[in-house]
C-alpha atoms as a PDB file:
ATOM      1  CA  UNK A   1      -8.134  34.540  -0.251  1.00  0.00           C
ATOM      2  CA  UNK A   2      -9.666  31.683  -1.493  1.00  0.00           C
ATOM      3  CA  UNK A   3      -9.444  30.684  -5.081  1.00  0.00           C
ATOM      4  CA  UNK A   4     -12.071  29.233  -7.453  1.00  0.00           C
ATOM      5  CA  UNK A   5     -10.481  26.030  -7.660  1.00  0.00           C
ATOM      6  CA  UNK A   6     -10.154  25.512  -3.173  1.00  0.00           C
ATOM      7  CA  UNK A   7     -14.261  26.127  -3.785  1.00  0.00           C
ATOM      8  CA  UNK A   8     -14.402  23.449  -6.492  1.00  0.00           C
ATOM      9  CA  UNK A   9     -12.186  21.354  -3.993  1.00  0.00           C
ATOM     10  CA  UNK A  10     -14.037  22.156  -1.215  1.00  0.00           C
ATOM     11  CA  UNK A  11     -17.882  21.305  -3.110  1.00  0.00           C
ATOM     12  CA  UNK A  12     -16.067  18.290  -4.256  1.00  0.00           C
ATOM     13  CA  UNK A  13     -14.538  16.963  -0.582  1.00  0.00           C
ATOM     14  CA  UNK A  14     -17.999  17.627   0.557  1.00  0.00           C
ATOM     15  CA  UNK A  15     -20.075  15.842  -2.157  1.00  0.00           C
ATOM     16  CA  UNK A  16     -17.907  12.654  -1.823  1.00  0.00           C
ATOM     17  CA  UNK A  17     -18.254  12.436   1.682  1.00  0.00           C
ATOM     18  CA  UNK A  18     -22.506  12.991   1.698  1.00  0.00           C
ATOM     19  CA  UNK A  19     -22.428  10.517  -1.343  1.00  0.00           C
ATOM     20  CA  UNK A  20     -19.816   8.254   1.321  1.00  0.00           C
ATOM     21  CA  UNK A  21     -22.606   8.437   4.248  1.00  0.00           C
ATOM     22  CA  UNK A  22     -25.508   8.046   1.988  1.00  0.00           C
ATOM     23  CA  UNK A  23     -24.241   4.805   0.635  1.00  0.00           C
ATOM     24  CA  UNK A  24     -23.587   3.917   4.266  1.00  0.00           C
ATOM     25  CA  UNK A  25     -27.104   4.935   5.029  1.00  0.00           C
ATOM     26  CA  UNK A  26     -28.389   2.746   2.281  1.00  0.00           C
ATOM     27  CA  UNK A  27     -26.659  -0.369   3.392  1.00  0.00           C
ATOM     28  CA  UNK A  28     -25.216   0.014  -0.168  1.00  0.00           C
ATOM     29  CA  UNK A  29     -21.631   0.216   1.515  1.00  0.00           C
ATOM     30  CA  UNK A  30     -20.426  -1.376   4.498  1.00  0.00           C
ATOM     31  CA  UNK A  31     -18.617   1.148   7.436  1.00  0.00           C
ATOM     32  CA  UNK A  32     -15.493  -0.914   7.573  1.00  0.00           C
ATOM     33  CA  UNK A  33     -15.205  -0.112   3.425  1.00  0.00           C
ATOM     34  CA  UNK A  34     -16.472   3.191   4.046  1.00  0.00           C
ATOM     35  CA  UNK A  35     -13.754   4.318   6.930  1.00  0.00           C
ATOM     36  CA  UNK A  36     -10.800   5.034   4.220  1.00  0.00           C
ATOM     37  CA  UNK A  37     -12.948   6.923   1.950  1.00  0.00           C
ATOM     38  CA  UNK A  38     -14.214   9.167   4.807  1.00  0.00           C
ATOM     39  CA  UNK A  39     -11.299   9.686   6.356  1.00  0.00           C
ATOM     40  CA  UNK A  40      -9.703  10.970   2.519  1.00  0.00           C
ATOM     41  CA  UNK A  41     -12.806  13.255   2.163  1.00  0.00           C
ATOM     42  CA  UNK A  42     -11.727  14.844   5.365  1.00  0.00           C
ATOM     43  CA  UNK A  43      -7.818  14.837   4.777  1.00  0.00           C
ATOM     44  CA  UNK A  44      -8.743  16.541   1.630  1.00  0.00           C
ATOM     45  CA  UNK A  45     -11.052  18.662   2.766  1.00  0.00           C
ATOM     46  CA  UNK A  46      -8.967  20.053   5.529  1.00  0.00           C
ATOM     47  CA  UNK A  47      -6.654  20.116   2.323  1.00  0.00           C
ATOM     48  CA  UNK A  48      -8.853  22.416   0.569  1.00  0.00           C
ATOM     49  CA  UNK A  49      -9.573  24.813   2.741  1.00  0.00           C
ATOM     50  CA  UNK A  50      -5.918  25.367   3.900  1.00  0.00           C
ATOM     51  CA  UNK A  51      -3.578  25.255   0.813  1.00  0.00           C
ATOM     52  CA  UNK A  52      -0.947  25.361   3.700  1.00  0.00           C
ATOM     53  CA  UNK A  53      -1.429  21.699   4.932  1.00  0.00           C
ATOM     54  CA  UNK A  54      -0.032  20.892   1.445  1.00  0.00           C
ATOM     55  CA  UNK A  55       2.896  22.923   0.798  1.00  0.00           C
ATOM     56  CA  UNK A  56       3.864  21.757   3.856  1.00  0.00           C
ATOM     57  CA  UNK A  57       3.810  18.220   3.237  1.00  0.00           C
ATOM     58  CA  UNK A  58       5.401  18.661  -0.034  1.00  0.00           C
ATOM     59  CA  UNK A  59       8.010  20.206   1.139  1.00  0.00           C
ATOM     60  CA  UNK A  60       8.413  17.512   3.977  1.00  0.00           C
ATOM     61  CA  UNK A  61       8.790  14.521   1.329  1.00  0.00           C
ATOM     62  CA  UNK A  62      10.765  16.753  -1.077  1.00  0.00           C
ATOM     63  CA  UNK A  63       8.205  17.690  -3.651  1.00  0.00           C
ATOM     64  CA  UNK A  64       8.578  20.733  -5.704  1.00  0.00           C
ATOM     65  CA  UNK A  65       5.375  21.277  -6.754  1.00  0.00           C
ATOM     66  CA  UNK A  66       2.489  20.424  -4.638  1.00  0.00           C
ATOM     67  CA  UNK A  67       0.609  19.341  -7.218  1.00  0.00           C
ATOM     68  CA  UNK A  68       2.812  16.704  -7.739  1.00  0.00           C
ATOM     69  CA  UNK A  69       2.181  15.771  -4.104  1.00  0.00           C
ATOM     70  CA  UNK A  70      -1.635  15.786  -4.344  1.00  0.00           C
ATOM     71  CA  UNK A  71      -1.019  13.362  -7.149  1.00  0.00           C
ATOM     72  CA  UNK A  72       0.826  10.906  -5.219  1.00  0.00           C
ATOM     73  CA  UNK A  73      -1.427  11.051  -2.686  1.00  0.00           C
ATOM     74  CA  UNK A  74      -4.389   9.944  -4.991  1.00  0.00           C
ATOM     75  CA  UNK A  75      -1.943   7.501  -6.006  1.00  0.00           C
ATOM     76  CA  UNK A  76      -1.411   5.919  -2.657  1.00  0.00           C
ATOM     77  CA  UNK A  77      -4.893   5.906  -1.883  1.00  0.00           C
ATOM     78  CA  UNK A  78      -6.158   4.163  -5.233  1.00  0.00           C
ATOM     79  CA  UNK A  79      -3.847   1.824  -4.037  1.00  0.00           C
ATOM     80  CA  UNK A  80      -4.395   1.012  -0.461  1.00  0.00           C
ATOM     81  CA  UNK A  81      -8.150   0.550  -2.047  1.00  0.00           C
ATOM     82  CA  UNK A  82      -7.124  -1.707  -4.640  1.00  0.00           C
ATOM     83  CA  UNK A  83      -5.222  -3.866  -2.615  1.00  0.00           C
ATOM     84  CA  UNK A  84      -8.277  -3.656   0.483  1.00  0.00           C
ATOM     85  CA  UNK A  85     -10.826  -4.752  -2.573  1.00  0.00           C
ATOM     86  CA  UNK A  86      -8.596  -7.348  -3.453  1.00  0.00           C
ATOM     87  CA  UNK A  87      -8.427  -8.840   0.214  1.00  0.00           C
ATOM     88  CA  UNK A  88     -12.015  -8.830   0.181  1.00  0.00           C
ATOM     89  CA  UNK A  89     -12.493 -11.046  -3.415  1.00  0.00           C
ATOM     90  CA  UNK A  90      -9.684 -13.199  -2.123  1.00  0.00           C
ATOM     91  CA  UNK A  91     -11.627 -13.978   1.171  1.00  0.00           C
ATOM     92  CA  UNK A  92     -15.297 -14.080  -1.104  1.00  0.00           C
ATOM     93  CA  UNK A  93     -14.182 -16.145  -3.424  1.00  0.00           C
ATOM     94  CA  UNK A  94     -12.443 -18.439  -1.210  1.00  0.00           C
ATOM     95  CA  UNK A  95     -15.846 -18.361   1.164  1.00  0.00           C
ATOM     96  CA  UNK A  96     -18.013 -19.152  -2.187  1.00  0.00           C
ATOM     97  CA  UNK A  97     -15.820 -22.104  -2.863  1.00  0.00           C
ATOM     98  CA  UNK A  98     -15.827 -23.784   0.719  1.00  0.00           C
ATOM     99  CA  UNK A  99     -19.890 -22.923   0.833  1.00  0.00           C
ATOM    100  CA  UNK A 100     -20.375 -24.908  -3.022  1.00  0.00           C
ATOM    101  CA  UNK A 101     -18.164 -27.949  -1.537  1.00  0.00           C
ATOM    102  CA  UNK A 102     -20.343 -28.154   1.437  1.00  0.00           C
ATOM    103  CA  UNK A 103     -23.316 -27.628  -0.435  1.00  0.00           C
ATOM    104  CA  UNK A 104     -22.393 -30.679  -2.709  1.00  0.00           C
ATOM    105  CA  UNK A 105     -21.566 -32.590   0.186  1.00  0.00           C
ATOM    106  CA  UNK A 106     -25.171 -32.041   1.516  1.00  0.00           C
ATOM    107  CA  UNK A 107     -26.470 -33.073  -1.692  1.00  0.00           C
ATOM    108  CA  UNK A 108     -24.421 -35.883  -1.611  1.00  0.00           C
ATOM    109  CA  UNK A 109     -25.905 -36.924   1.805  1.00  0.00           C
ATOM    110  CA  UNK A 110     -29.428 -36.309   0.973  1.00  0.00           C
ATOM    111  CA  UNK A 111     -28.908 -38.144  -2.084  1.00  0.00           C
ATOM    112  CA  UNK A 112     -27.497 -41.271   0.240  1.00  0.00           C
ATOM    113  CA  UNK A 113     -30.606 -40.742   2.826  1.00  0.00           C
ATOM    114  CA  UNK A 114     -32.908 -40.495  -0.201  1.00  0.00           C
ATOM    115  CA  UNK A 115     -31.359 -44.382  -1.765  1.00  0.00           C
ATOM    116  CA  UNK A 116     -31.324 -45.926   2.040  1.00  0.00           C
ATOM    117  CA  UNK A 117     -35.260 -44.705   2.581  1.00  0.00           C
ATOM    118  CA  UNK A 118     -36.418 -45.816  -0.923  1.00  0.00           C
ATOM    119  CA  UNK A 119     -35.030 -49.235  -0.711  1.00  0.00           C
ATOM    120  CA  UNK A 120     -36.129 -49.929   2.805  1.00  0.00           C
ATOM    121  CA  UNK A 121     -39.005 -47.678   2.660  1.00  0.00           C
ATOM    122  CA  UNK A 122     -40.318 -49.509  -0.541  1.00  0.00           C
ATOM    123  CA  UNK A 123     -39.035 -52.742   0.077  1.00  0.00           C
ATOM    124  CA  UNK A 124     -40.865 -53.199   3.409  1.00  0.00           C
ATOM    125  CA  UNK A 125     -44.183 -51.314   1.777  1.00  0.00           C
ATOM    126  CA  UNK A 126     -44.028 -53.575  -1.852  1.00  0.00           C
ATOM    127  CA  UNK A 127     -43.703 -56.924   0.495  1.00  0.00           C
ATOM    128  CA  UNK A 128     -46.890 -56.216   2.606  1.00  0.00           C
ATOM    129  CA  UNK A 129     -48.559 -54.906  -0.233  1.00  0.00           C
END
């Protein structure tokens, strides 16, 4: 029998997971980000439509209530995604930083190119002038 909450769990596995590919589809979010919220949208809605899956696993780790377990779960995973999006700053922000030194370096060197051409440049065109 299934429950009005499984449907609301069900409806909401399903809208995550179309709003998950749609993003994809839209170049809005990249597949590598987008494989560990797909693969939750199906472990929960496999979740949703058998009640059994969790009780089970509950029961495996000790849980009482499988409630409980479905929290730690969401837990876990708002962690793994934390942690993921904080790889990804860490490796942005260390990529902005080398691309700004090289940038002023390349400033730097047109700057130098820029002094050598205007003093021989204008030196040789003031003297024939």
């Amino acid at each position: 029998m299934i429950t009005r909450i499984q449907i609301l769990a069900i409806l909401a596995s399903l809208f995550l997971m179309l709003l998950t590919v749609e993003l994809i589809r839209r170049r809005q979010l990249e597949e590598k980000y987008a494989l560990a919220w797909l693969l939750a949208c199906i472990f929960f809605l496999l979740c949703s439509i058998n009640l059994e899956i969790i009780n089970f696993l509950a029961r495996l780790t000790g849980i009482i209530v499988p409630a409980n377990f479905l929290f730690l779960l969401a837990f876990f995973f708002l962690v793994v995604i934390c942690l993921s999006l904080s790889v990804v700053m860490s490796r942005e922000s260390q990529r902005q930083r080398r691309l700004a030194q090289e940038l002023s370096l390349l400033k730097f060197n047109l700057e130098e190119i820029k002094k050598k051409i205007g003093l021989g440049g204008g030196g040789d065109e003031k003297g024939s002038s």
